[in-house]
N, C-alpha and C. Protein backbone atom coordinates (compact mmCIF):
# COMPACT_ATOMS: atom_id res chain seq x y z
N UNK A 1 143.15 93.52 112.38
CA UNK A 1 142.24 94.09 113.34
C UNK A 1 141.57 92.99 114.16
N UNK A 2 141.29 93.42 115.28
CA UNK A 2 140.93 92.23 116.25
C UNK A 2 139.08 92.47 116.13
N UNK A 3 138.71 91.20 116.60
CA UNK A 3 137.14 91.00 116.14
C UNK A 3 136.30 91.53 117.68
N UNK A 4 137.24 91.71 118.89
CA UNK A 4 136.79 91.88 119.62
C UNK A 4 136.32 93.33 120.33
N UNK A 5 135.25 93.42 120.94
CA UNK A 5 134.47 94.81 121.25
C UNK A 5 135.83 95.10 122.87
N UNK A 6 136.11 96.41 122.96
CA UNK A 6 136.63 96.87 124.09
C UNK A 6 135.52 97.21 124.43
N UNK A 7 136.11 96.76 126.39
CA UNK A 7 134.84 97.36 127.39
C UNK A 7 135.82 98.73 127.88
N UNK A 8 134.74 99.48 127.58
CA UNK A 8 134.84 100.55 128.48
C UNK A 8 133.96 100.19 129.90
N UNK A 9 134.92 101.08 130.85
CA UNK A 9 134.46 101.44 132.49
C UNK A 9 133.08 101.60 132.64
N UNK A 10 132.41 102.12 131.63
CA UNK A 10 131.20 102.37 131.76
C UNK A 10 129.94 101.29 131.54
N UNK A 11 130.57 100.44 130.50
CA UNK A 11 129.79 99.48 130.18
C UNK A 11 129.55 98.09 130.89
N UNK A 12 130.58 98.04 131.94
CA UNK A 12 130.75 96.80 132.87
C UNK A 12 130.61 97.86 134.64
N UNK A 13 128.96 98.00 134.56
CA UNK A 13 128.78 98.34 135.80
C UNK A 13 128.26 97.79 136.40
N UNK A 14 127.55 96.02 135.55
CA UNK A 14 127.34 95.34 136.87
C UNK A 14 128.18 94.59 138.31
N UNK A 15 127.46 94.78 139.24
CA UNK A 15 128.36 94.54 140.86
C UNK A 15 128.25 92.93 141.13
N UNK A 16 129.04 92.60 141.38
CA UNK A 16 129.04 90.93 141.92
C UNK A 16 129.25 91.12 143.12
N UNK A 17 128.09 90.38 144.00
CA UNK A 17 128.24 90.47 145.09
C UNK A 17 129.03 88.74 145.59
N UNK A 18 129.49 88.99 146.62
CA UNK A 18 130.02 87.49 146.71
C UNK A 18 128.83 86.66 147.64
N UNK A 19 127.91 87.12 148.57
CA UNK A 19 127.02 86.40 148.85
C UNK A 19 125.63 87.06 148.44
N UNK A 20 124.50 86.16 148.04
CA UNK A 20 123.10 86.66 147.89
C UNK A 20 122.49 87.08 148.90
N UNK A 21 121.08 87.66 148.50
CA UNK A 21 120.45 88.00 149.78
C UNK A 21 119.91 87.30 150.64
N UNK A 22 119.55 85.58 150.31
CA UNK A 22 119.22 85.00 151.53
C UNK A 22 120.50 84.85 152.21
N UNK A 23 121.83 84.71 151.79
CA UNK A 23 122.53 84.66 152.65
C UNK A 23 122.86 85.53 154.06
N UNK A 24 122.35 86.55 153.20
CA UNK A 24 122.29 88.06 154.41
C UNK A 24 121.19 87.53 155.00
N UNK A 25 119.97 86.89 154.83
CA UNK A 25 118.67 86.94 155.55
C UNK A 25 119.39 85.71 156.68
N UNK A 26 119.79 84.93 156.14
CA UNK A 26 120.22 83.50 157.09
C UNK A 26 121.37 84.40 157.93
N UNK A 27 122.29 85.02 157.51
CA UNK A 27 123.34 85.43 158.69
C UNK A 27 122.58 86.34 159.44
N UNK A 28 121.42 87.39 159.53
CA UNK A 28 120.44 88.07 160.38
C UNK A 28 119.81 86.99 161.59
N UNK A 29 119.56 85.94 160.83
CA UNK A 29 118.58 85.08 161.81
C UNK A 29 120.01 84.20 162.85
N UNK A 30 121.19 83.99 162.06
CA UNK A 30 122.21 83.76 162.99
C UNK A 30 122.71 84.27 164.05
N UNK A 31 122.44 85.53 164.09
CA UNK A 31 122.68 86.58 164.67
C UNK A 31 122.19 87.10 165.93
N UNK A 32 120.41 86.62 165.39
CA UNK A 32 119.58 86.96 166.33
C UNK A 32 119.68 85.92 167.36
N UNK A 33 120.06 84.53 166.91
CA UNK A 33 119.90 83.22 167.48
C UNK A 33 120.87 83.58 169.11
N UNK A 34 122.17 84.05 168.11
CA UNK A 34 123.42 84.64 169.16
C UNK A 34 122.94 85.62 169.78
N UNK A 35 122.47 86.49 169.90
CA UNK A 35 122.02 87.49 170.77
C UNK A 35 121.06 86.84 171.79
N UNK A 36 120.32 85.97 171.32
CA UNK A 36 119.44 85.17 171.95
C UNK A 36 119.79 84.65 173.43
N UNK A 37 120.98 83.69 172.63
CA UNK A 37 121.76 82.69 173.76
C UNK A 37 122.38 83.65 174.76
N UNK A 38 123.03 84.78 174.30
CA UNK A 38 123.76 85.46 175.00
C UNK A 38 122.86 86.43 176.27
N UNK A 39 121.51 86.41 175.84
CA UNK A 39 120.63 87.13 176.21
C UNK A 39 119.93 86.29 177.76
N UNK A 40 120.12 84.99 177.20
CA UNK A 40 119.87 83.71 178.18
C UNK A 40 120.62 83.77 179.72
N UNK A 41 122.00 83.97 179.12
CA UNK A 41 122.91 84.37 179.91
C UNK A 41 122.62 85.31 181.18
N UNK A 42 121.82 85.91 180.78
CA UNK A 42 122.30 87.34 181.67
C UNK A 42 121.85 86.83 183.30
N UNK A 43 121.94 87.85 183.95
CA UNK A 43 121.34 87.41 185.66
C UNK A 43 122.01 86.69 186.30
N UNK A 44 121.67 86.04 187.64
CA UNK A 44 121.86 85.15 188.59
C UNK A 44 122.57 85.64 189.33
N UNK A 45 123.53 86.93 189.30
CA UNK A 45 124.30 87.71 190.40
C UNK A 45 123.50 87.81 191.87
N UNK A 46 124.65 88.03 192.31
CA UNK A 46 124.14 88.43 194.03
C UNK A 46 124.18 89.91 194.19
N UNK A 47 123.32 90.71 194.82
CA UNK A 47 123.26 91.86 195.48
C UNK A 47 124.74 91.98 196.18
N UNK A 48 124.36 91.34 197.41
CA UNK A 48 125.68 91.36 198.39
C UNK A 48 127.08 90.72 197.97
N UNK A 49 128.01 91.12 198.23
CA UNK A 49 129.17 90.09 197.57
C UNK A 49 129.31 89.11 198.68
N UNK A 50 128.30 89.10 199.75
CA UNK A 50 128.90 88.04 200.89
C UNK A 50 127.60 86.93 200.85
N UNK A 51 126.80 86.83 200.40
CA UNK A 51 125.84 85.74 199.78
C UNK A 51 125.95 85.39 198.43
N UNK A 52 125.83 83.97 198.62
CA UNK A 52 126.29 83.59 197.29
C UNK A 52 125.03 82.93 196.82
N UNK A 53 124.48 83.01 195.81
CA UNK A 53 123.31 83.14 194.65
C UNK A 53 123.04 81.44 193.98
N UNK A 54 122.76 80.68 194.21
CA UNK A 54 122.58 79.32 193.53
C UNK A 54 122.14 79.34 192.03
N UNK A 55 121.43 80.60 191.39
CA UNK A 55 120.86 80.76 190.34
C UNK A 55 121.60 81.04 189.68
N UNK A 56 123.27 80.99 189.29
CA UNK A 56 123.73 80.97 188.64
C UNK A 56 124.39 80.23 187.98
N UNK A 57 124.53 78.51 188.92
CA UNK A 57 124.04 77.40 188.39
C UNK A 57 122.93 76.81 187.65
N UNK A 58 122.13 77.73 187.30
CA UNK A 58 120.41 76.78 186.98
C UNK A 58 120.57 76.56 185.05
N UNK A 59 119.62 75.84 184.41
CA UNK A 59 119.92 74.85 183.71
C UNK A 59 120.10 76.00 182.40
N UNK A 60 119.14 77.14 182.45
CA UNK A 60 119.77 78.09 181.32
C UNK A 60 120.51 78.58 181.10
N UNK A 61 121.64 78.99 182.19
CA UNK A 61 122.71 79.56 182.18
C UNK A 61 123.55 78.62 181.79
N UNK A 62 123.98 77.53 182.07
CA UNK A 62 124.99 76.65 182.02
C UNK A 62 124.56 75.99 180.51
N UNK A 63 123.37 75.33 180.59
CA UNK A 63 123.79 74.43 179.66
C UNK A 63 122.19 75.04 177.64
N UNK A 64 121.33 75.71 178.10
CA UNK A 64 120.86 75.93 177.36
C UNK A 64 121.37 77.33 176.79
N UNK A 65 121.86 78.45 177.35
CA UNK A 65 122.27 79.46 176.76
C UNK A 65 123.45 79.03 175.85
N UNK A 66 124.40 77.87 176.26
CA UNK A 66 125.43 77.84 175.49
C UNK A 66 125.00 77.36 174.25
N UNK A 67 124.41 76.40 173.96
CA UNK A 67 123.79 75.67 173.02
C UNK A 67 123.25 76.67 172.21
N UNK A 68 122.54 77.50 172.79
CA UNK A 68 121.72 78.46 171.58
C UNK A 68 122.68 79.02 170.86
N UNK A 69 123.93 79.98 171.53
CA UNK A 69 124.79 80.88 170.57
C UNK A 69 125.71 79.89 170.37
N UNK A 70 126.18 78.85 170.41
CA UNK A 70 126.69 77.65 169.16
C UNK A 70 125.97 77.04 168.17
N UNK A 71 124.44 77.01 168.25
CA UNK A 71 123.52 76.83 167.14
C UNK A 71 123.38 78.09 166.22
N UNK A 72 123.40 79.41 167.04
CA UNK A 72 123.48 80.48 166.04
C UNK A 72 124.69 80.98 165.51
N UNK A 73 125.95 80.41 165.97
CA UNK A 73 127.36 80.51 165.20
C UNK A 73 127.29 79.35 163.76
N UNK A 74 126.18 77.96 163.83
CA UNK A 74 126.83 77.22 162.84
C UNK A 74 125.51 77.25 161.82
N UNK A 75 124.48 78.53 161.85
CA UNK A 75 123.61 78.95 161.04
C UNK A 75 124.43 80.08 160.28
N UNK A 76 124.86 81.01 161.06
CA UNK A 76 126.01 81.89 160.56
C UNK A 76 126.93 80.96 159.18
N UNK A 77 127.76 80.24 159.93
CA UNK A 77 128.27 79.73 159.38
C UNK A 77 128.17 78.73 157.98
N UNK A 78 126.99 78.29 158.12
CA UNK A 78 125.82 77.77 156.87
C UNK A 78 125.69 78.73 155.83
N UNK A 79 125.31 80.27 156.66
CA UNK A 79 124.62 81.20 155.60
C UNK A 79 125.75 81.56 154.72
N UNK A 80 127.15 81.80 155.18
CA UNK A 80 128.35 81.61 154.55
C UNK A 80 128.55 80.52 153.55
N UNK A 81 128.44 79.86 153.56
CA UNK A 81 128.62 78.53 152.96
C UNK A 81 127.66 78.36 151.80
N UNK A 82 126.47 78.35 151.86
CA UNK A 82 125.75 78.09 151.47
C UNK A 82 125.52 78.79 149.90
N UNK A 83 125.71 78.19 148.71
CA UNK A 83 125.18 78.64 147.83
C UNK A 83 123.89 78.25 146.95
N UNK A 84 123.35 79.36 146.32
CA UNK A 84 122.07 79.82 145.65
C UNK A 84 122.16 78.46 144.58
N UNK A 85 121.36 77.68 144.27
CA UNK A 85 121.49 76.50 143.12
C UNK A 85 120.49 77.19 141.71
């Protein structure tokens, strides 16, 4: 006879999650970061299609919106990564 207990289905109902909850809290704030940048983005169009708009060169569109949703892709990417010690 074997010394060992069988598990029943019932007795192994704890869930393993593969990431914790700050990880969910850090991929939320990644998220928001990206919505952020993307949010930066918006505007600078022209009314008319025969005037053309200079504000869609200006320094948030080009170079600070991008930066934000690549800072909030490699927080994402952290919160992934990142394990609980």
């Amino acid at each position: 006879m074997s010394t060992q207990k069988e598990h029943s289905p019932e007795q192994n109902t704890e869930q393993v999650f593969a990431l914790q909850s700050h990880n969910y809290k850090l991929m939320l704030i990644g998220i928001g970061v990206v919505v952020v940048g993307f949010l930066l983005m918006i505007g600078g169009g022209s009314e008319d299609p025969n005037v053309f708009n200079e504000e869609v060169f200006s320094f948030r569109r080009i170079t600070l919106a991008p930066i934000t949703v690549l800072a909030g892709y490699a927080v994402i990417f952290y919160a992934i990564l990142k394990k609980k010690k």
